[in-house]
C-alpha atoms as a PDB file:
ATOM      1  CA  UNK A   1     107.678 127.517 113.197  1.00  0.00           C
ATOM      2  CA  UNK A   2     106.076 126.385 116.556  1.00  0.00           C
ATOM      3  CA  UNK A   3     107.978 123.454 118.473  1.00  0.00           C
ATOM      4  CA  UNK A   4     107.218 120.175 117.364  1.00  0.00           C
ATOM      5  CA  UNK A   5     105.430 117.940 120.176  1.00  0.00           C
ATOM      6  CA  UNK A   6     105.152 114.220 120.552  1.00  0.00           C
ATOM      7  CA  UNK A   7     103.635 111.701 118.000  1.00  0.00           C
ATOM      8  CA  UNK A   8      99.797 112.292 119.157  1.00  0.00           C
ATOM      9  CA  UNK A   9      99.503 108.095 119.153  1.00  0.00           C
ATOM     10  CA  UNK A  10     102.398 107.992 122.365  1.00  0.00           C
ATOM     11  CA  UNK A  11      99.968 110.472 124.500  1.00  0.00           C
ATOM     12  CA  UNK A  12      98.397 107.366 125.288  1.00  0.00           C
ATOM     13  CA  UNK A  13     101.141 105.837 126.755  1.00  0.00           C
ATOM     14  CA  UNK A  14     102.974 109.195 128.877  1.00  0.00           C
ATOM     15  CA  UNK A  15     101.500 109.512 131.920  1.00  0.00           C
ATOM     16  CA  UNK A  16      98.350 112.388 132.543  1.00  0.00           C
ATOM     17  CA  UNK A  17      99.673 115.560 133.545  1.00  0.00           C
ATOM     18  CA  UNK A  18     100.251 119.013 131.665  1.00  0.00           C
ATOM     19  CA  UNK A  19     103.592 119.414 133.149  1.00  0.00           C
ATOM     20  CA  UNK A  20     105.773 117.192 131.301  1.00  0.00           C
ATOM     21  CA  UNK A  21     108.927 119.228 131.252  1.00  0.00           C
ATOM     22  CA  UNK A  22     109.335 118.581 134.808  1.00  0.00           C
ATOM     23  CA  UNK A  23     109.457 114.820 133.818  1.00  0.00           C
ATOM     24  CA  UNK A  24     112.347 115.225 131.353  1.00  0.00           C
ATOM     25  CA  UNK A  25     116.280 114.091 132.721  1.00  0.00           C
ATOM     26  CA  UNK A  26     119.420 114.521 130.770  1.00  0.00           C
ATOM     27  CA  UNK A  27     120.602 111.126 130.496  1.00  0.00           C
ATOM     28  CA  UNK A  28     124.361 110.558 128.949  1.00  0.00           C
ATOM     29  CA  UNK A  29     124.086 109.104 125.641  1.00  0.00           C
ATOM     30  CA  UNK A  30     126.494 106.137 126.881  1.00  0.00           C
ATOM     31  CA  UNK A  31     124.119 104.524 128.928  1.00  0.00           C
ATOM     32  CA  UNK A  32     121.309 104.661 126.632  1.00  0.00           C
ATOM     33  CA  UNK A  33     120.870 101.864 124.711  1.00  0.00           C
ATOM     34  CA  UNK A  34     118.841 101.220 121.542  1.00  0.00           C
ATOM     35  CA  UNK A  35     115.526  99.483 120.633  1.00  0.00           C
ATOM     36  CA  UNK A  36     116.499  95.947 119.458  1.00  0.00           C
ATOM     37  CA  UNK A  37     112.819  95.975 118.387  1.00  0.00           C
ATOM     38  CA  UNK A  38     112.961  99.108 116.647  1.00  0.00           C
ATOM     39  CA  UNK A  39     110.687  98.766 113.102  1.00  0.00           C
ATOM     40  CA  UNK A  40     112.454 101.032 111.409  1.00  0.00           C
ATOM     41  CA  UNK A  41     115.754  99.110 109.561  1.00  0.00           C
ATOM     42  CA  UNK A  42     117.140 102.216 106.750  1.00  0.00           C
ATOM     43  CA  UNK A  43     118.606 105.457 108.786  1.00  0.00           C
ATOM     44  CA  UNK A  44     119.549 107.791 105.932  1.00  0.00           C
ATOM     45  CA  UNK A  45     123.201 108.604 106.822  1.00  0.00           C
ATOM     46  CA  UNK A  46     122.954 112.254 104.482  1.00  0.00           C
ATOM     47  CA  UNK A  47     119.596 112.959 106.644  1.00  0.00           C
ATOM     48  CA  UNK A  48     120.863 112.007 110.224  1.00  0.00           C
ATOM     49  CA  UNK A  49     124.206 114.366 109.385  1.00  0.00           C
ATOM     50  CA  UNK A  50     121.686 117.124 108.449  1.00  0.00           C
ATOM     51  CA  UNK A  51     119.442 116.391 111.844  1.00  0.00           C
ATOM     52  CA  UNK A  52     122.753 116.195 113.793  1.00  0.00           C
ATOM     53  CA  UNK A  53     124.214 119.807 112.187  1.00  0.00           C
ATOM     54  CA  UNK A  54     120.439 121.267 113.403  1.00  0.00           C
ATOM     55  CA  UNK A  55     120.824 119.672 116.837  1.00  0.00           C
ATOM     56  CA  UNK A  56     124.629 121.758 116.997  1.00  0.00           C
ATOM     57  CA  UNK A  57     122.628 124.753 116.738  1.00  0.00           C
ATOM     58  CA  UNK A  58     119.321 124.106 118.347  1.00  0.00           C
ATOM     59  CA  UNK A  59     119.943 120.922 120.368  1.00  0.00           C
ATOM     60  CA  UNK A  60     117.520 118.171 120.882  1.00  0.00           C
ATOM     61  CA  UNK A  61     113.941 119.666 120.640  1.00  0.00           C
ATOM     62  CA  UNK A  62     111.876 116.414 121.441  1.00  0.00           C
ATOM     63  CA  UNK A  63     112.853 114.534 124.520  1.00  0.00           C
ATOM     64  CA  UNK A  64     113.522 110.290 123.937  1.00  0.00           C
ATOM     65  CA  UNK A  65     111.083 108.501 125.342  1.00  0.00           C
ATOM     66  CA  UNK A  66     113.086 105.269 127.638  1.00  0.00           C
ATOM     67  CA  UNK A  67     112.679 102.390 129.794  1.00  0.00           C
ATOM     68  CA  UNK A  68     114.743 101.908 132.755  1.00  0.00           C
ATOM     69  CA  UNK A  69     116.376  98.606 132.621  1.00  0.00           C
ATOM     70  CA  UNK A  70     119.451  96.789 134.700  1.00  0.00           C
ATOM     71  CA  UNK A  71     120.654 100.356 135.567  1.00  0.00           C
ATOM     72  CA  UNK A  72     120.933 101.246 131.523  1.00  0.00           C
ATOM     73  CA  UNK A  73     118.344 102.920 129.616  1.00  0.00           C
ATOM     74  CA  UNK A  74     116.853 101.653 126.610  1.00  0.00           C
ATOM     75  CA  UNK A  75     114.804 103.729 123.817  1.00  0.00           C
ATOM     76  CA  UNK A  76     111.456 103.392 122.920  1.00  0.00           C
ATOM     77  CA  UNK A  77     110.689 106.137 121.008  1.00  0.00           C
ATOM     78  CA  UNK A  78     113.185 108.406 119.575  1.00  0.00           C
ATOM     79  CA  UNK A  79     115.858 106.844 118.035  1.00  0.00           C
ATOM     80  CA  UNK A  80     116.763 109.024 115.176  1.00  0.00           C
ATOM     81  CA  UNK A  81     116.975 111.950 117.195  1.00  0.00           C
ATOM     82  CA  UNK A  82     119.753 109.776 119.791  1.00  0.00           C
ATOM     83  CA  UNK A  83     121.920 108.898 116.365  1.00  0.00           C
ATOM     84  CA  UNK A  84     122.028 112.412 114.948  1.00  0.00           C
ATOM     85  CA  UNK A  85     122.503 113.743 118.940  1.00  0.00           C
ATOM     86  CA  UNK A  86     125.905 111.227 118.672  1.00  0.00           C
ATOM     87  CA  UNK A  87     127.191 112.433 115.522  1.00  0.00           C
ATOM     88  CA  UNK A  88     126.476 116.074 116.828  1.00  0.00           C
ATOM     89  CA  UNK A  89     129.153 115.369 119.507  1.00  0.00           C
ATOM     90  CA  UNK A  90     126.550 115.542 122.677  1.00  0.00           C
ATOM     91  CA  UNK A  91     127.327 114.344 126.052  1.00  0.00           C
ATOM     92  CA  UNK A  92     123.495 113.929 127.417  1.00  0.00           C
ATOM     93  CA  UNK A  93     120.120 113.947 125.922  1.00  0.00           C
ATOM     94  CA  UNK A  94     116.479 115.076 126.929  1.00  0.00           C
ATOM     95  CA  UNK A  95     114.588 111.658 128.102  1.00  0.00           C
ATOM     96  CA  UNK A  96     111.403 111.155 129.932  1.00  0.00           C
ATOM     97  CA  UNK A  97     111.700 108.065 131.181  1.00  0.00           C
ATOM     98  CA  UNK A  98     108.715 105.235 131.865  1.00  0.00           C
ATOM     99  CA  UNK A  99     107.881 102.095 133.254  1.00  0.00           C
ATOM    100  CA  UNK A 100     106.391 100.021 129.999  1.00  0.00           C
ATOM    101  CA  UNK A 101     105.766  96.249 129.326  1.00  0.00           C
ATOM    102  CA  UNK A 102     107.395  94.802 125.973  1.00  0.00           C
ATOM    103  CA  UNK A 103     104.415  95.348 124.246  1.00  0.00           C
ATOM    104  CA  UNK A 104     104.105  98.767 125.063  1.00  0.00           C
ATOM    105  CA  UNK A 105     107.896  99.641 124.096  1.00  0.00           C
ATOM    106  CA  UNK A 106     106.689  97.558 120.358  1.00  0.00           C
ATOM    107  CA  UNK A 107     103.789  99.793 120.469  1.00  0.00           C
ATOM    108  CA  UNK A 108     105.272 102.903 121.129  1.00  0.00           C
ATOM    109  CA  UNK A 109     108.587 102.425 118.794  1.00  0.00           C
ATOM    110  CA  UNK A 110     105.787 101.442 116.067  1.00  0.00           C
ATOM    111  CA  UNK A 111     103.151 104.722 116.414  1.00  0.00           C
ATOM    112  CA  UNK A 112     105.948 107.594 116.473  1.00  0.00           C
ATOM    113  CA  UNK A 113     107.106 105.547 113.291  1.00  0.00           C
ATOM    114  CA  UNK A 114     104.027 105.086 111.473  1.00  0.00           C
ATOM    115  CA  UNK A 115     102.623 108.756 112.840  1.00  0.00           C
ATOM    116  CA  UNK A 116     105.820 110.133 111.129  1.00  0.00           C
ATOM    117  CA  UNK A 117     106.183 108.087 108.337  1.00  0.00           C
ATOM    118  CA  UNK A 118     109.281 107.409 108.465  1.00  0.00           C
ATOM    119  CA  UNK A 119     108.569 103.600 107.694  1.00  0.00           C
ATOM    120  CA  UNK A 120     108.875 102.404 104.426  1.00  0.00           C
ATOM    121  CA  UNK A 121     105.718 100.308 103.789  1.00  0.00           C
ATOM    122  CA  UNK A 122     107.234  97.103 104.039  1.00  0.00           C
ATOM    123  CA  UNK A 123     108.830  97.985 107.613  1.00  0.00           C
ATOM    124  CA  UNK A 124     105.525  99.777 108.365  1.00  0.00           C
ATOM    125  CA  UNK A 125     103.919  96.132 107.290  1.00  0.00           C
ATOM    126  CA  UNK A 126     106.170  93.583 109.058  1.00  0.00           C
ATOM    127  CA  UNK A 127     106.300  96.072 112.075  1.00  0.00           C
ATOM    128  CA  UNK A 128     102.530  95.718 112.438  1.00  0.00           C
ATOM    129  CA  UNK A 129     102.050  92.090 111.979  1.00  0.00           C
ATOM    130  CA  UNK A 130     105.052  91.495 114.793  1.00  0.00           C
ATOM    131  CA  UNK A 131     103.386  93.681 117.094  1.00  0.00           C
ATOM    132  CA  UNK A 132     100.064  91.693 116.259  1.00  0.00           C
ATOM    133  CA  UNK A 133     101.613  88.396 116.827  1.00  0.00           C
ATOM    134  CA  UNK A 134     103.558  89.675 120.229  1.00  0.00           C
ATOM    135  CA  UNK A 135     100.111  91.143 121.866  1.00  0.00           C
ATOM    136  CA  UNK A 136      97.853  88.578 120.036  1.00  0.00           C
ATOM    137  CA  UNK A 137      95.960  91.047 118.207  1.00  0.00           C
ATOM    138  CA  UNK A 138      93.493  90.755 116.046  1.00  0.00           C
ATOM    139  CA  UNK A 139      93.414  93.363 113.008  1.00  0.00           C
ATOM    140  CA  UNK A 140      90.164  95.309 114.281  1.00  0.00           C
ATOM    141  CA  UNK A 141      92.298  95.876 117.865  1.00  0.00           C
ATOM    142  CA  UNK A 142      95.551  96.793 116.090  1.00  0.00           C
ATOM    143  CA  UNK A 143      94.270  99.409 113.925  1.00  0.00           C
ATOM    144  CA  UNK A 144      92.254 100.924 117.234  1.00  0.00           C
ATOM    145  CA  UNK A 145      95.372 100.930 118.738  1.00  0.00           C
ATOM    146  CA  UNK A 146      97.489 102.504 115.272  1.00  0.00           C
ATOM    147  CA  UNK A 147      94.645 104.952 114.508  1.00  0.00           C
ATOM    148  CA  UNK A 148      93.750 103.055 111.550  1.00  0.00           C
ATOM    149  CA  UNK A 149      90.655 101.611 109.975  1.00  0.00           C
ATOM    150  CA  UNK A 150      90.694  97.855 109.617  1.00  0.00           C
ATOM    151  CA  UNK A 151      90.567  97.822 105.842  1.00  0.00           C
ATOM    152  CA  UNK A 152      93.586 100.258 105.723  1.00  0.00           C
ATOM    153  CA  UNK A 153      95.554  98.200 108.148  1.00  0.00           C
ATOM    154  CA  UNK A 154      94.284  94.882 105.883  1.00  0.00           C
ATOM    155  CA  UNK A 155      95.347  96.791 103.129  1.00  0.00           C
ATOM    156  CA  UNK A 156      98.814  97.353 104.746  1.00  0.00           C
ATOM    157  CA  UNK A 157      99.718  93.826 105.443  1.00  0.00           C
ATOM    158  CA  UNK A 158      98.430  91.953 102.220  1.00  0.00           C
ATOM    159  CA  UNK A 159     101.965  93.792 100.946  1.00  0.00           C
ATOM    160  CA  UNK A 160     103.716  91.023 103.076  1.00  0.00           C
ATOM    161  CA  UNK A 161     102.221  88.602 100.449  1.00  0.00           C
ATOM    162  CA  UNK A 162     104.346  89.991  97.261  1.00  0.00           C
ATOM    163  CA  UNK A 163     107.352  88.285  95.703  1.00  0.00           C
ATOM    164  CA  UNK A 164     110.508  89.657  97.636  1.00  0.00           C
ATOM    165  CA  UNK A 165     111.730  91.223  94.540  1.00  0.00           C
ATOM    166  CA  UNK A 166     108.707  93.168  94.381  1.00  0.00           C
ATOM    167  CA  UNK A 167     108.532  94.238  98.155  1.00  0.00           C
ATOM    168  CA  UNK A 168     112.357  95.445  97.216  1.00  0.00           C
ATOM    169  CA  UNK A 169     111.207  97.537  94.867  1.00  0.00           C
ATOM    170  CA  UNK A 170     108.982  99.052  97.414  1.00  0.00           C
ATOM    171  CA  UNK A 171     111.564  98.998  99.959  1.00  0.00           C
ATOM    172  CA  UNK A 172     114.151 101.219  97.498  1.00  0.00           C
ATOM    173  CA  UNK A 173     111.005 103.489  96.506  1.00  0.00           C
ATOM    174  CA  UNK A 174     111.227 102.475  92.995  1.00  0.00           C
ATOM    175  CA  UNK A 175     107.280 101.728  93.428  1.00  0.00           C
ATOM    176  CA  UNK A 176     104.846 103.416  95.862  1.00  0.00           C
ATOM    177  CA  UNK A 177     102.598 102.041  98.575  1.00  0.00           C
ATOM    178  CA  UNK A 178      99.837 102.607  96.017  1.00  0.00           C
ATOM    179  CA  UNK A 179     101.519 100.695  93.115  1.00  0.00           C
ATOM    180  CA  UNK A 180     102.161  98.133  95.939  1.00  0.00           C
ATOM    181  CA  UNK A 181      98.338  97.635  97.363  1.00  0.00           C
ATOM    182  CA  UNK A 182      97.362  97.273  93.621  1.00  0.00           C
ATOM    183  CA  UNK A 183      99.909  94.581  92.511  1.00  0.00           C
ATOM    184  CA  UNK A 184      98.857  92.871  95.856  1.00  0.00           C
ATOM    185  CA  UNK A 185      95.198  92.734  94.598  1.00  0.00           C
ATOM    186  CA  UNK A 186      96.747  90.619  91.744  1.00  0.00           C
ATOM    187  CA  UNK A 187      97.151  86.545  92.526  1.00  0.00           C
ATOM    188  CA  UNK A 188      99.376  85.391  90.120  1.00  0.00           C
ATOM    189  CA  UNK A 189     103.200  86.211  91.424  1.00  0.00           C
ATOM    190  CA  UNK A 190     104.307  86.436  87.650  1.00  0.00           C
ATOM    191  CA  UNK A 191     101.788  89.094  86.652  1.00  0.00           C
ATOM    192  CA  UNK A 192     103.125  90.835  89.600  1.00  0.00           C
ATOM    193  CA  UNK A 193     106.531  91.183  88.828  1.00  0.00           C
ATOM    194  CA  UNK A 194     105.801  91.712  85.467  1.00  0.00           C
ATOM    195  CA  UNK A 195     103.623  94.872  85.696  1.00  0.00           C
ATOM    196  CA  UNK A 196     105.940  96.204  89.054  1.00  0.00           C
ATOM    197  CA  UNK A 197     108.978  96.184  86.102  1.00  0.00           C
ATOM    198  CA  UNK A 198     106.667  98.006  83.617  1.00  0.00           C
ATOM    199  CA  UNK A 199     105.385 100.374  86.512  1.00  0.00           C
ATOM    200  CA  UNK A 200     109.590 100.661  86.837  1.00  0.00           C
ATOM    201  CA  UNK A 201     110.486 101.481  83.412  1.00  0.00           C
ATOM    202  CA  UNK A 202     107.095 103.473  82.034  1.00  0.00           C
ATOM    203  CA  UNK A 203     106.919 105.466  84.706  1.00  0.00           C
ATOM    204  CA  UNK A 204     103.155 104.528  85.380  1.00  0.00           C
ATOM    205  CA  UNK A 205     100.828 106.172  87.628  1.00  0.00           C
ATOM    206  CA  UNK A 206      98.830 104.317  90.154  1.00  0.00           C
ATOM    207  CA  UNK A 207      95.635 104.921  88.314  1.00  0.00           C
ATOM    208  CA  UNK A 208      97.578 103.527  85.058  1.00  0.00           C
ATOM    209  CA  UNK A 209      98.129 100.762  86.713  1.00  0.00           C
ATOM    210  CA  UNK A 210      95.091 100.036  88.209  1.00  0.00           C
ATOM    211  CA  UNK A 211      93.411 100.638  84.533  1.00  0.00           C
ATOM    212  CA  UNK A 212      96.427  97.864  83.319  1.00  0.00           C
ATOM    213  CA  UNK A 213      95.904  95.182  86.365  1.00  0.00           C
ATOM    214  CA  UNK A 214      92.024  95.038  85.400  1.00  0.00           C
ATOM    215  CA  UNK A 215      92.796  94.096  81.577  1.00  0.00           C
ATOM    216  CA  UNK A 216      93.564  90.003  81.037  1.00  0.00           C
ATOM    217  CA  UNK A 217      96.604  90.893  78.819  1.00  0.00           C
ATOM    218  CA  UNK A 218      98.118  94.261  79.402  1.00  0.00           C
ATOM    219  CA  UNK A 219      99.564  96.397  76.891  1.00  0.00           C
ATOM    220  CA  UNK A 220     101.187  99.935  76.696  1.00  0.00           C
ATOM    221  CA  UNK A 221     103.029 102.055  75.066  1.00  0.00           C
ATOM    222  CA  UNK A 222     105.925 103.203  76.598  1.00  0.00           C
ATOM    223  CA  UNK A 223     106.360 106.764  77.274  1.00  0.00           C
ATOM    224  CA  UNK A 224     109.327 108.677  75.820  1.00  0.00           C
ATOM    225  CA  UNK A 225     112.093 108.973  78.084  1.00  0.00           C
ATOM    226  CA  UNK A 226     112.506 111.558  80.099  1.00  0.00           C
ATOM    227  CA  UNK A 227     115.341 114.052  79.076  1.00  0.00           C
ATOM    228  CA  UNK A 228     118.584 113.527  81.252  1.00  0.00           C
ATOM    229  CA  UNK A 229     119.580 117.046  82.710  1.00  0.00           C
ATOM    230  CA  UNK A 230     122.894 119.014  81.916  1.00  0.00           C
ATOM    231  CA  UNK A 231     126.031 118.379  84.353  1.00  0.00           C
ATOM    232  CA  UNK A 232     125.761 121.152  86.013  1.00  0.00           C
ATOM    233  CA  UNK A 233     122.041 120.970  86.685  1.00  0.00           C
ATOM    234  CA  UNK A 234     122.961 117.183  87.952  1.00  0.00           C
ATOM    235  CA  UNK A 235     125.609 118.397  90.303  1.00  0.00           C
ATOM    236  CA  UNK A 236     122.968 121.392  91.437  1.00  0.00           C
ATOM    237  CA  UNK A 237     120.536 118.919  92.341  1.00  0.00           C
ATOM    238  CA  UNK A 238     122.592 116.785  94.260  1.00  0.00           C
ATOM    239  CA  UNK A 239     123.989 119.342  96.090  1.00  0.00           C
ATOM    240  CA  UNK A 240     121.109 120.389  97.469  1.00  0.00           C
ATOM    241  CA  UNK A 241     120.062 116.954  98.466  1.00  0.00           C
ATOM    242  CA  UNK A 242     123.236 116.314 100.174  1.00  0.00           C
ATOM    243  CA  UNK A 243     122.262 119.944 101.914  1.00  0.00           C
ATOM    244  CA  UNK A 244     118.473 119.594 102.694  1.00  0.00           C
ATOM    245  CA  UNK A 245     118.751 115.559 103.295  1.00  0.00           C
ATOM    246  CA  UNK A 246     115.705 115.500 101.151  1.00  0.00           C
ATOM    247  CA  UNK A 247     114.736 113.972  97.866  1.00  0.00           C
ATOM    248  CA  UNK A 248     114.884 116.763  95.380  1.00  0.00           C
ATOM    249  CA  UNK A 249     114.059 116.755  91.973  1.00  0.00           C
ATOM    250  CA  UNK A 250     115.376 119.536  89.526  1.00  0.00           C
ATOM    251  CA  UNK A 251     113.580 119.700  86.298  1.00  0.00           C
ATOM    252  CA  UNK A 252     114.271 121.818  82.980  1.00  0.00           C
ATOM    253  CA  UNK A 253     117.139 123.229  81.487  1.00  0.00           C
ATOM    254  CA  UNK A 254     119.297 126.381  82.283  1.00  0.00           C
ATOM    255  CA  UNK A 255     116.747 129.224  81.832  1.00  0.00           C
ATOM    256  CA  UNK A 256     113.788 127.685  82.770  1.00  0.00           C
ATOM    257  CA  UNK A 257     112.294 124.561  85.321  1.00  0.00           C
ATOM    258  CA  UNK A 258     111.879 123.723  88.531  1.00  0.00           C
ATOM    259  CA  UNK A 259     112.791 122.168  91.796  1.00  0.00           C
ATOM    260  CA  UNK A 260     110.879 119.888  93.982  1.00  0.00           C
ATOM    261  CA  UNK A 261     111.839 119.501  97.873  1.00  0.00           C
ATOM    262  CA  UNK A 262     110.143 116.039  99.303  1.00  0.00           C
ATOM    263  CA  UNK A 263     109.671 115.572 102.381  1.00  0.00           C
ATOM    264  CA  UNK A 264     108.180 112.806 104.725  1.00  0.00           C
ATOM    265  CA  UNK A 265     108.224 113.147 107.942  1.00  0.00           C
ATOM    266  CA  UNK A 266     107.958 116.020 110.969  1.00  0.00           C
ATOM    267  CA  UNK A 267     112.067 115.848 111.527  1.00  0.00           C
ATOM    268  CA  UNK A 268     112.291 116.273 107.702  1.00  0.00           C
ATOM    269  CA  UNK A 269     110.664 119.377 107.669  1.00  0.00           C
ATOM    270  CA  UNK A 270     112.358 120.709 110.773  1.00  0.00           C
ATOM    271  CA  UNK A 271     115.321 120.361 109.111  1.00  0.00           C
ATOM    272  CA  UNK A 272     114.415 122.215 105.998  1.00  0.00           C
ATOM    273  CA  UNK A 273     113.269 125.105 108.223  1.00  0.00           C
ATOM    274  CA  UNK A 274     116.424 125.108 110.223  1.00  0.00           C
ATOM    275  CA  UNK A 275     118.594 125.376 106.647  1.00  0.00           C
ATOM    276  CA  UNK A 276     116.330 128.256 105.632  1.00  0.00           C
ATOM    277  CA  UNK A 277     116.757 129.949 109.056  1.00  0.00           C
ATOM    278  CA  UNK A 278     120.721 129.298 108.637  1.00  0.00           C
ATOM    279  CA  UNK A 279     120.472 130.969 105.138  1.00  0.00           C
ATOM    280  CA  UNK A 280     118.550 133.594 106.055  1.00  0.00           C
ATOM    281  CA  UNK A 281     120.948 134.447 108.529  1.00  0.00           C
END
């Protein structure tokens, strides 16, 4: 697998030049500092000990991206990588630093993110209407700047408008961004957290639920319940999520199934490549 490069959405914001390893300083990880601003809020502990055992054997492959400040650097892009590089025990870390306003550190924090995914909708939501407030945005500049259309980005921040125990729900992946956009088409708050709990315990599909939302009075049978899987197929499958740091699903019995591997961002899939090279070694 090639090198991974920077989020294409910061090439905007590094300066012109086709020699950026000459721009990159190890910087000590004590006087970097991180992102007070930074949108993403849930750092999966299993996935930053997995990104921190890759860095052990291949060190830090994408340099930070920092802002020189009262002698101290502080991160603008990269933060992930500078929590797994202090588990892994390192001393300094790849930077390039920049000169950037506070907009441009939102900005940049908020497209290597989004670019990524590794924003849960709601934090990919609340990041985007803060960094619309603090530039003065309106939505038709914001998504030029995010890469997005304007009806996406609309899309993106009506979720702001559902009940808190729904956006929860999103938060904790118990409902997608797609179950999300459609129970944020709906106007009465009830209906909403009525059909996100029957999206919960059905199982339902987006498209179900879209077909459900357009009826007056919803109703469904519920779907038999999934079988629960042996012991030992339960301890299998969380063993390899604890190795991967990835959502895995194991499905069937002892002589026959399958296993899914899910993964959601660039750093995810690194590290799934870097457990298959340390297996196949």
């Amino acid at each position: 697998m090639k090198k991974m490069g920077l989020g294409r959405g910061l090439d905007a914001l590094l300066p012109e030049t086709n020699d950026l390893d000459n721009m990159v300083s190890m910087i000590a990880v004590t006087e970097i500092d991180r992102n007070p601003d930074q949108p993403r809020r849930d750092f999966d502990e299993a996935a930053l000990q997995t990104l921190a055992d890759s860095i052990r054997t291949a060190g830090v492959l994408q340099p930070l991206l920092v802002v020189e400040q009262n002698g101290r650097y502080r991160i603008v892009a990269g933060e992930r990588r500078f929590r797994a590089a202090r588990i892994a025990g390192l001393d300094t870390v790849p930077c390039i630093v920049r000169d950037f306003t506070a907009e441009e550190q939102m900005e940049a924090a908020l497209i290597e993110n989004v670019q990524r995914e590794d924003l849960n909708p709601i934090e990919e939501a609340a990041a985007v209407k803060q960094f619309m407030d603090a530039c003065h945005y309106t939505q038709e500049q914001a998504a030029k700047r995010l890469g997005k259309s304007r009806p996406a980005l609309a899309n993106l921040l009506r979720l702001l408008s559902l009940p808190k125990v729904v956006q929860d729900d999103v938060i904790a992946g118990r409902l997608s961004a797609g179950h999300a956009r459609v129970l944020a088409g709906l106007e009465e708050e009830r209906r909403q957290i009525a059909l996100a709990q029957m999206v919960i315990l059905e199982g339902l599909s987006v498209r179900e639920l879209e077909k459900i939302a357009a009826q007056p009075n919803p109703v469904i049978k519920p779907k038999p319940a999934p079988k629960s899987l042996p012991l030992e197929l339960q301890d299998m499958q969380n063993r390899m999520q604890e190795t991967f740091g990835l959502r895995t699903q194991l499905k069937g019995s002892r002589k026959r199934g399958k296993i899914i591997l899910q993964y959601y961002s660039e750093d995810e899939l690194e590290r799934l490549y870097q457990c298959l090279e340390r297996l196949e070694g």
